[in-house]
N, C-alpha and C. Protein backbone atom coordinates (compact mmCIF):
# COMPACT_ATOMS: atom_id res chain seq x y z
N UNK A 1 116.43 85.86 114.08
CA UNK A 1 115.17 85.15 113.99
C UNK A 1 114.09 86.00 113.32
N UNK A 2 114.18 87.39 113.42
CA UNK A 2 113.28 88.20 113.26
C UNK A 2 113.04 88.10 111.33
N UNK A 3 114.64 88.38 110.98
CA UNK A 3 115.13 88.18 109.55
C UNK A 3 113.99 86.64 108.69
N UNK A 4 114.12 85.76 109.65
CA UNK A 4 113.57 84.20 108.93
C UNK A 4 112.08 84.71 108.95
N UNK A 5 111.10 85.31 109.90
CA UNK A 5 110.14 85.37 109.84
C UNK A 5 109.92 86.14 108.78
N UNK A 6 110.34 87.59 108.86
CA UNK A 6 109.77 88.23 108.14
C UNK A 6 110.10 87.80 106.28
N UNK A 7 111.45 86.92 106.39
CA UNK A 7 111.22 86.13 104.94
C UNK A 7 110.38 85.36 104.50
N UNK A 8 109.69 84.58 105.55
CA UNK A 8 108.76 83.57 105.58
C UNK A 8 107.51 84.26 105.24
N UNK A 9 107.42 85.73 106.09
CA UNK A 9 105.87 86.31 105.71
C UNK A 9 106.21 86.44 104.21
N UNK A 10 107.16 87.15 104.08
CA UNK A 10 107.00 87.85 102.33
C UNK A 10 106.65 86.70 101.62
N UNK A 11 107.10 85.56 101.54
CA UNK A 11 106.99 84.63 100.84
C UNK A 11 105.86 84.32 100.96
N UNK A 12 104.94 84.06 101.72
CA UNK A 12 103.21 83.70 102.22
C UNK A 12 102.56 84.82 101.55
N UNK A 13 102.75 86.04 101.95
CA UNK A 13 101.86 86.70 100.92
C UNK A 13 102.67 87.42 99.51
N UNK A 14 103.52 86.88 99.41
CA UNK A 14 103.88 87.12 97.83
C UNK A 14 103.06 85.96 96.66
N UNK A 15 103.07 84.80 97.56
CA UNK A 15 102.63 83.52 96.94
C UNK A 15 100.91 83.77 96.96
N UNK A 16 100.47 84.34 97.83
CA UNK A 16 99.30 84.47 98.03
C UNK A 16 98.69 85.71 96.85
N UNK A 17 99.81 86.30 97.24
CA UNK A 17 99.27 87.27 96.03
C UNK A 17 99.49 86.86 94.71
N UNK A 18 100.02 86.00 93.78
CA UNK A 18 100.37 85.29 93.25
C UNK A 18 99.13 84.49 92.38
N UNK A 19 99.09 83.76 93.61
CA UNK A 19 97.75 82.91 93.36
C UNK A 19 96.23 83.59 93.14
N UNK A 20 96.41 84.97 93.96
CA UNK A 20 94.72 85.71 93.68
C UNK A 20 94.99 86.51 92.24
N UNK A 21 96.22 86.61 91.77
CA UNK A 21 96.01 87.21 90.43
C UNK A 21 95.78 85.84 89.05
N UNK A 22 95.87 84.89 89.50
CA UNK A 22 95.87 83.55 88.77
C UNK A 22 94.05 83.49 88.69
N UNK A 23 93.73 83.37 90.07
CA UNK A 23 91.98 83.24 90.09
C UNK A 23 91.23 84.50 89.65
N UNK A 24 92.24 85.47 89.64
CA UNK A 24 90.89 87.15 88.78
C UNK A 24 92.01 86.53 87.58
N UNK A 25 92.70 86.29 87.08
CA UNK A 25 92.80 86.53 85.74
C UNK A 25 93.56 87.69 85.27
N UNK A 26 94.78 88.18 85.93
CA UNK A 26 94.95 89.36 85.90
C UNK A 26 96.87 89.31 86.14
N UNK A 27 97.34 90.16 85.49
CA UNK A 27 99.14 90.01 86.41
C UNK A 27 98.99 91.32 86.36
N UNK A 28 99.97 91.33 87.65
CA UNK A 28 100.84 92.42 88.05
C UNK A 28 101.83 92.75 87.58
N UNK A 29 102.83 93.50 87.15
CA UNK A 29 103.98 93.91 87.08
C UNK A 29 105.18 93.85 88.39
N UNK A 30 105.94 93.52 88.06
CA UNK A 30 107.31 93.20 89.19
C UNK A 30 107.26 94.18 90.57
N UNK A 31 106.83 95.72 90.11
CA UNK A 31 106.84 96.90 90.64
C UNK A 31 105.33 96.70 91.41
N UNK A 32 104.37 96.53 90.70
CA UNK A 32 103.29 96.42 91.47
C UNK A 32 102.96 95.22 92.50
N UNK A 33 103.51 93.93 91.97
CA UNK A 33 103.30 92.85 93.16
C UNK A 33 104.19 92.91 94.39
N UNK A 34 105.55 93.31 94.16
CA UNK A 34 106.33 94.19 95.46
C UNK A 34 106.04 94.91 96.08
N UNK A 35 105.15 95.90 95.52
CA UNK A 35 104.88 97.31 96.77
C UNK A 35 103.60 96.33 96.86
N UNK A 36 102.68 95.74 96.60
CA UNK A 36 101.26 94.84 97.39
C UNK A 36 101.49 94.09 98.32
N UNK A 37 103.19 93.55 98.06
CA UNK A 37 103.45 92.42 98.98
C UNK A 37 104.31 93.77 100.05
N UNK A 38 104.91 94.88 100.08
CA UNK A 38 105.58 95.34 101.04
C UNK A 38 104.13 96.27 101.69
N UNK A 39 103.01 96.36 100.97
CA UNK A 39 101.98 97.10 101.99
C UNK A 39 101.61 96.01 102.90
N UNK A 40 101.65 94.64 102.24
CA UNK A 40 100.97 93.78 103.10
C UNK A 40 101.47 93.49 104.51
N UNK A 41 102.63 93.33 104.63
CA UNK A 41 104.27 93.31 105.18
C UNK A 41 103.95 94.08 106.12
N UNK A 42 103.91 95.22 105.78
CA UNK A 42 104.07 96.68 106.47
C UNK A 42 102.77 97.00 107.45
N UNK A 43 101.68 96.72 107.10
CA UNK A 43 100.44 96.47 107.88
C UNK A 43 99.66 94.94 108.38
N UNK A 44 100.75 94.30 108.51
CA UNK A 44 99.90 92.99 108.73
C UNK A 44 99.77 93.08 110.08
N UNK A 45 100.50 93.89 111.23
CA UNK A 45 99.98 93.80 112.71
C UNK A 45 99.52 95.33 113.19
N UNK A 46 99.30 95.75 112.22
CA UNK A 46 98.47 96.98 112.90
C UNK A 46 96.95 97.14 113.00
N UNK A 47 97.32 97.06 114.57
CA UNK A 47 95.92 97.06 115.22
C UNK A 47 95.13 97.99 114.85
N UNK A 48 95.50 99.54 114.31
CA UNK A 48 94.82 100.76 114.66
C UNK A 48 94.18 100.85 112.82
N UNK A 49 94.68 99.66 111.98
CA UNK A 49 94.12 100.04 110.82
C UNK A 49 92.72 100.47 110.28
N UNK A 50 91.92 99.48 110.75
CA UNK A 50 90.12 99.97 110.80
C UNK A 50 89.72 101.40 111.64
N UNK A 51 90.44 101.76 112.74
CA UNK A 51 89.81 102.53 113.84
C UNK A 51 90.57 104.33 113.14
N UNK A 52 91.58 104.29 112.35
CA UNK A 52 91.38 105.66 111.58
C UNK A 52 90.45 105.86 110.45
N UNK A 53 90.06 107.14 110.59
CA UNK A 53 89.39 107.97 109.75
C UNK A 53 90.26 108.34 108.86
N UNK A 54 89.89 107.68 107.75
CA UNK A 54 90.79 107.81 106.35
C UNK A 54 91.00 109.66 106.11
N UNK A 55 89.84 110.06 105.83
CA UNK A 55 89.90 111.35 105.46
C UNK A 55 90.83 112.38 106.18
N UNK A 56 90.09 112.03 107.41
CA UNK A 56 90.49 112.74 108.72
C UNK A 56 92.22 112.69 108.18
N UNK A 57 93.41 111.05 107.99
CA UNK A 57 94.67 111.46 107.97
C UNK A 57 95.21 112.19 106.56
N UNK A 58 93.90 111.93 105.34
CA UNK A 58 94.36 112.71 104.21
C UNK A 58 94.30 114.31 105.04
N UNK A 59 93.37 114.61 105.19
CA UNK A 59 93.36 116.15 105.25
C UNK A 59 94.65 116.78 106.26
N UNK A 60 95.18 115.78 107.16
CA UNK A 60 96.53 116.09 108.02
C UNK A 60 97.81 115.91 107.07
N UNK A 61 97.67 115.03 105.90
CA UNK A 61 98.46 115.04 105.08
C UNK A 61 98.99 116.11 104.32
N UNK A 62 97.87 116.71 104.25
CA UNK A 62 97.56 118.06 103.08
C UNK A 62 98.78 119.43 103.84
N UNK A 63 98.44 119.00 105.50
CA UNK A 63 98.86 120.01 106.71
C UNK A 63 100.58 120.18 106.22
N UNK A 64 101.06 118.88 106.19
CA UNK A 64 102.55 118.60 106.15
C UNK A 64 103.21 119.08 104.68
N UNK A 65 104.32 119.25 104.78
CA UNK A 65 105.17 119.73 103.87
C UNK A 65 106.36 118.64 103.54
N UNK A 66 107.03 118.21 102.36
CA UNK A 66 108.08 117.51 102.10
C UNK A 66 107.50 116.08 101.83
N UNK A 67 108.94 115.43 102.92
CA UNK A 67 108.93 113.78 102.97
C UNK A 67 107.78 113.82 103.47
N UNK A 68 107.41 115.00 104.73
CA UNK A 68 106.39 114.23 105.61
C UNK A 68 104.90 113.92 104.91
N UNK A 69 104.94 115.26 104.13
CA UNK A 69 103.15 115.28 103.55
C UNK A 69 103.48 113.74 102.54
N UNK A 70 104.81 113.52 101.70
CA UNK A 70 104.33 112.22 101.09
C UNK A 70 104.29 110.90 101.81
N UNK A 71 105.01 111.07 102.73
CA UNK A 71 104.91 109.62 103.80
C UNK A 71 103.38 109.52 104.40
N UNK A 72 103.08 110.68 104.40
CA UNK A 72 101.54 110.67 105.01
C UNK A 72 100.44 110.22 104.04
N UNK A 73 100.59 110.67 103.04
CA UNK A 73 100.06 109.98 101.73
C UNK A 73 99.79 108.69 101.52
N UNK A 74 101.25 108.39 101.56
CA UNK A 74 101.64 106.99 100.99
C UNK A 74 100.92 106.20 102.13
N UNK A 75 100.80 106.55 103.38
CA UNK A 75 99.96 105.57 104.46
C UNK A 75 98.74 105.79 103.99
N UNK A 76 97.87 106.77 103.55
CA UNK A 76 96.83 106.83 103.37
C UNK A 76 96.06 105.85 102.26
N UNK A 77 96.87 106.03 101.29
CA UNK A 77 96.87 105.49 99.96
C UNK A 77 96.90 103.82 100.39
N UNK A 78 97.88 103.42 101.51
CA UNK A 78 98.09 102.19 101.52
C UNK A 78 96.73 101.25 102.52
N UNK A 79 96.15 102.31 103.22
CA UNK A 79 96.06 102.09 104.33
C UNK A 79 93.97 101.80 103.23
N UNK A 80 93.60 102.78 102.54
CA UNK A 80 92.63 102.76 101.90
C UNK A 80 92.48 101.53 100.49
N UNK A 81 93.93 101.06 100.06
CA UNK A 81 94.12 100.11 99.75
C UNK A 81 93.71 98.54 99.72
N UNK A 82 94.41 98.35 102.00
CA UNK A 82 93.86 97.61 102.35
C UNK A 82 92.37 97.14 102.66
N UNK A 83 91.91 98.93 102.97
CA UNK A 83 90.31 98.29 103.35
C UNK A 83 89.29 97.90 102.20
N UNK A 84 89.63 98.53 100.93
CA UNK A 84 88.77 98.53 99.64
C UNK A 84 88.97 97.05 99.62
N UNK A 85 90.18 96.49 99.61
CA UNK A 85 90.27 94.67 99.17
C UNK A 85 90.01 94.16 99.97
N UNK A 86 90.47 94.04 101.40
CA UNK A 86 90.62 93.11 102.41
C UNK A 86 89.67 93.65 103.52
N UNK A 87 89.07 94.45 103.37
CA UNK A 87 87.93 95.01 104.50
C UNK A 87 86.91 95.71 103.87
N UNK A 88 85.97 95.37 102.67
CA UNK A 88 85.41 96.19 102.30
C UNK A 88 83.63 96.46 103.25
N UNK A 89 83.95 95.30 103.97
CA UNK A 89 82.78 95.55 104.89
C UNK A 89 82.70 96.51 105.92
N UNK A 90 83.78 97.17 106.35
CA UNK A 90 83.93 98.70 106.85
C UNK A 90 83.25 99.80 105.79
N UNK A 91 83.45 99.62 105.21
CA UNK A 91 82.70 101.30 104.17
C UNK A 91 81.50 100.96 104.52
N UNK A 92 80.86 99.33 104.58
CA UNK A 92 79.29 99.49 104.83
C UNK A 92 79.24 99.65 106.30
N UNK A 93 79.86 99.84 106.92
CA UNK A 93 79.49 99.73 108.19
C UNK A 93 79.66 101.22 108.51
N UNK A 94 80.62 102.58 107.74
CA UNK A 94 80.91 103.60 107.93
C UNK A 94 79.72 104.36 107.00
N UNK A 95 78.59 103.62 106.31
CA UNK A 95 78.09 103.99 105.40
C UNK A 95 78.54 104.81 104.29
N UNK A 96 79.59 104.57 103.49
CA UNK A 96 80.15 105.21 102.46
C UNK A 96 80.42 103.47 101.57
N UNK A 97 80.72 103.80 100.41
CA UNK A 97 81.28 102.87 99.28
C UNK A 97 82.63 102.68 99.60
N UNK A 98 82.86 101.02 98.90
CA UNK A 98 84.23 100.77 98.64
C UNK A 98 84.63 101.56 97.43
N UNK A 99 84.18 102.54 97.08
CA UNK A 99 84.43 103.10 95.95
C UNK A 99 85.31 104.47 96.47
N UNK A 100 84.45 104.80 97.52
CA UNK A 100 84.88 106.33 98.65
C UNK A 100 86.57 106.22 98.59
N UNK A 101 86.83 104.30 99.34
CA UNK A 101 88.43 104.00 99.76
C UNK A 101 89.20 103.92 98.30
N UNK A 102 88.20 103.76 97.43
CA UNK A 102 89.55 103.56 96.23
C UNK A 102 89.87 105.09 95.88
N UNK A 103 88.62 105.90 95.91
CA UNK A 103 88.73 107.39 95.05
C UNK A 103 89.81 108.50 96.17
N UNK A 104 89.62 107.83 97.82
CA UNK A 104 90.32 108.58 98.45
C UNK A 104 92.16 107.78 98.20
N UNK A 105 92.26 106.63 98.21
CA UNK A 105 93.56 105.94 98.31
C UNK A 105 94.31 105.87 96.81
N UNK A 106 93.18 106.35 95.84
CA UNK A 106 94.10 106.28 94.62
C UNK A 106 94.70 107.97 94.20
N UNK A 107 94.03 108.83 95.23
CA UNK A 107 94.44 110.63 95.02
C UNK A 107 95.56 110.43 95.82
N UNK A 108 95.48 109.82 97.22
CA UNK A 108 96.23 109.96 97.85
C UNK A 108 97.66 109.53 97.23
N UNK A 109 97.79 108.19 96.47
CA UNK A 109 98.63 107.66 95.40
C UNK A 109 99.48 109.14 94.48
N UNK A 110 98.22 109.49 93.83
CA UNK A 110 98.83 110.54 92.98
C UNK A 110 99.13 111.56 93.65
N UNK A 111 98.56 112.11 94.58
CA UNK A 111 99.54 113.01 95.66
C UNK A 111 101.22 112.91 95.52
N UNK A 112 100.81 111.63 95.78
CA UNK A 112 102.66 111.01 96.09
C UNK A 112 103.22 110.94 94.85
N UNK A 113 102.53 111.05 93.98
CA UNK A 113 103.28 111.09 92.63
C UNK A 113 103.50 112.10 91.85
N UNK A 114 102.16 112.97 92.56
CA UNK A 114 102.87 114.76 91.98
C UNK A 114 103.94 115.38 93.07
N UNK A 115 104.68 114.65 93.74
CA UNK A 115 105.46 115.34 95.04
C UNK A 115 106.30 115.51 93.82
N UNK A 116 106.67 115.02 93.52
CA UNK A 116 107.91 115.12 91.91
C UNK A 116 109.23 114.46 92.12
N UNK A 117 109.60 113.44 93.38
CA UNK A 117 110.52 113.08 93.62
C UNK A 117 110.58 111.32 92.34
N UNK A 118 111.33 111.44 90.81
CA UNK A 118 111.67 110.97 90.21
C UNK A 118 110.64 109.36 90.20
N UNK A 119 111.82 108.50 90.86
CA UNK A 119 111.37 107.13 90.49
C UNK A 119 110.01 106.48 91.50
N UNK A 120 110.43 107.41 92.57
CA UNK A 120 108.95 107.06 93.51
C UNK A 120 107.46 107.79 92.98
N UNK A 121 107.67 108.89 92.27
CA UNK A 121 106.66 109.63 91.33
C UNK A 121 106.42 108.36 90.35
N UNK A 122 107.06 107.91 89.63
CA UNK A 122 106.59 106.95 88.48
C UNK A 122 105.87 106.00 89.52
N UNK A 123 106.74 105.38 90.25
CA UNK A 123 105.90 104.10 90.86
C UNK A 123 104.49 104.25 91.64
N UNK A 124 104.31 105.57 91.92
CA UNK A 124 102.48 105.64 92.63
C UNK A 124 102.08 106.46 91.39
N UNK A 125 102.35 106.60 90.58
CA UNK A 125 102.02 107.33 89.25
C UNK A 125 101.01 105.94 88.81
N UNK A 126 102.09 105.09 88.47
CA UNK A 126 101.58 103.35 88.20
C UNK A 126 100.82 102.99 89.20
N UNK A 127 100.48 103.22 90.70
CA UNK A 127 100.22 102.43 91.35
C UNK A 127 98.79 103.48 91.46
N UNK A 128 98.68 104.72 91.22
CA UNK A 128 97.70 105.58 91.41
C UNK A 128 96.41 104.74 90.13
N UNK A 129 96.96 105.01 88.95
CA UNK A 129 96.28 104.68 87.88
C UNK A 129 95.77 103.17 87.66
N UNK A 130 95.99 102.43 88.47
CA UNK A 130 96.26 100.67 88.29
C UNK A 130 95.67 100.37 89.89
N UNK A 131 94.75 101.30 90.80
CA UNK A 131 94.55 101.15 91.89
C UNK A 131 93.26 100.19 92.04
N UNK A 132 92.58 100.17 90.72
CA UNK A 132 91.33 99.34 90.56
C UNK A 132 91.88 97.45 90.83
N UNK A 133 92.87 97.55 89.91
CA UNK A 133 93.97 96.23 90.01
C UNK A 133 94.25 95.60 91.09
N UNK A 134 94.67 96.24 92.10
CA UNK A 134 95.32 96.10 92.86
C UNK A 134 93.87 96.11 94.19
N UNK A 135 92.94 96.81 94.20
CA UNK A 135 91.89 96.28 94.85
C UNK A 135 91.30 94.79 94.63
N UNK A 136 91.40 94.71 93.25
CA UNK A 136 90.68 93.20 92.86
C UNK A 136 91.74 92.15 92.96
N UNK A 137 92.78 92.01 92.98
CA UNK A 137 93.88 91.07 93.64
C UNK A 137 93.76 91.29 95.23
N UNK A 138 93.64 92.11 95.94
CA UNK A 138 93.47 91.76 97.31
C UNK A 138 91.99 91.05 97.56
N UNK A 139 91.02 91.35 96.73
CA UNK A 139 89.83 90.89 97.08
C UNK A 139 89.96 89.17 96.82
N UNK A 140 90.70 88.86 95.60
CA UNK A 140 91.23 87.34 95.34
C UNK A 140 91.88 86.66 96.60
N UNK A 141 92.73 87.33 96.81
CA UNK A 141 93.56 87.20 98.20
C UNK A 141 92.17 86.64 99.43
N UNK A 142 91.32 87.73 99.39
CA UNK A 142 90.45 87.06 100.39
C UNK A 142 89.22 85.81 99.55
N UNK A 143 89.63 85.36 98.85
CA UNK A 143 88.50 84.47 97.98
C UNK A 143 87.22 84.63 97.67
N UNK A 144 87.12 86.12 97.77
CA UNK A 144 86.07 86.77 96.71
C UNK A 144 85.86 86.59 95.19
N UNK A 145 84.34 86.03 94.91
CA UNK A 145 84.68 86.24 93.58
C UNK A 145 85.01 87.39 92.82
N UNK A 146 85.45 87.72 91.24
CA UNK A 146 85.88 88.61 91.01
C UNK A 146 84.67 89.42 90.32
N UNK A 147 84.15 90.70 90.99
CA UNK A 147 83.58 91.66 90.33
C UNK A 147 84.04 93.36 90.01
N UNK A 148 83.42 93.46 88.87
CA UNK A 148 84.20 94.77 88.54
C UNK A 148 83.76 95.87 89.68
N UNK A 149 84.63 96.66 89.87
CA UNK A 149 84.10 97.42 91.38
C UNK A 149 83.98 98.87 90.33
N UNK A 150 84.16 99.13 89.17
CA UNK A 150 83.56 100.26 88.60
C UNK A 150 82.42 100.25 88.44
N UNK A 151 81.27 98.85 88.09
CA UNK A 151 80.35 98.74 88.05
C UNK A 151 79.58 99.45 89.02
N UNK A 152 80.06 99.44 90.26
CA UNK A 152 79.21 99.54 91.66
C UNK A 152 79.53 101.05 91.97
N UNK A 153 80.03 102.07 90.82
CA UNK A 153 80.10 103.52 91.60
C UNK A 153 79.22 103.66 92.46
N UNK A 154 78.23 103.62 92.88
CA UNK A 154 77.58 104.76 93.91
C UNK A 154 77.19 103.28 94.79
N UNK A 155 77.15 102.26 94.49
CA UNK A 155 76.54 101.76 95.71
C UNK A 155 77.51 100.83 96.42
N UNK A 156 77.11 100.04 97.50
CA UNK A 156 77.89 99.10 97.92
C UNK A 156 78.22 97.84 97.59
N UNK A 157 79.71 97.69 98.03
CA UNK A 157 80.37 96.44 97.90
C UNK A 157 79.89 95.48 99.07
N UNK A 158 79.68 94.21 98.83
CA UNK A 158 79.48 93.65 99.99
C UNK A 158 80.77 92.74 100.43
């Protein structure tokens, strides 16, 4: 049973994601709408997502060595992901920019992509550099209109 659901989610937010790159005007690549739809997947019931301190788990990231420092990454990256698109009203509430979550979640990206492990290096290589993208398709996702979020370096997203 577990198998049908979790096919059913992918399909809801694959389609969803789908549709918010139709309303910004924008496609993804095969590689990039899979890992958006497996972050989505992967964090859709975690409670504790708003209540970490982004920085706070980069700098524990930095602590670790190997798989672990890039698995730690890759949550970071994913986790700063979600809040830049789908929560950007936390940075105002932490008083920092949605700009803070992209500049911390897109290093964290390339972290994982200077680990040097081959095809997962290319794919946050792509996903590091293309992190602006991938904020403005989640923001579609929530039926935001589409604004450029480079515009807004220093100040806030609402």
């Amino acid at each position: 049973m577990d198998t049908i659901r979790q096919g059913a989610a992918a399909e809801l937010w694959q389609s969803l994601v789908r549709e918010a790159c139709t309303r910004c005007g924008q496609s993804l690549d095969e590689a990039q709408e899979s890992y958006l739809v497996f972050v989505l997947l992967r964090h859709q019931r975690d409670g504790h997502l708003l209540a970490r301190t982004q920085a706070l788990e980069w700098l524990e990231a930095q602590l670790r060595v190997g798989s672990a420092r890039t698995d730690a990454l890759r949550d970071v990256g994913d986790r700063c992901l979600l809040i830049a698109g789908l929560f950007p009203a936390l940075a105002q509430r932490r008083r920092v920019s949605v700009e803070y979550f992209i500049d911390l979640g897109r290093g964290a990206y390339q972290g994982v992509a200077d680990s040097g492990r081959s095809a997962y290096a290319d794919l946050f290589a792509q996903l590091a550099s293309t992190y602006h993208q991938l904020v403005h398709t989640l923001r579609a996702v929530r039926g935001e209109p589409v604004v450029s979020l480079g515009s807004h370096r220093h100040g806030m997203l609402h």
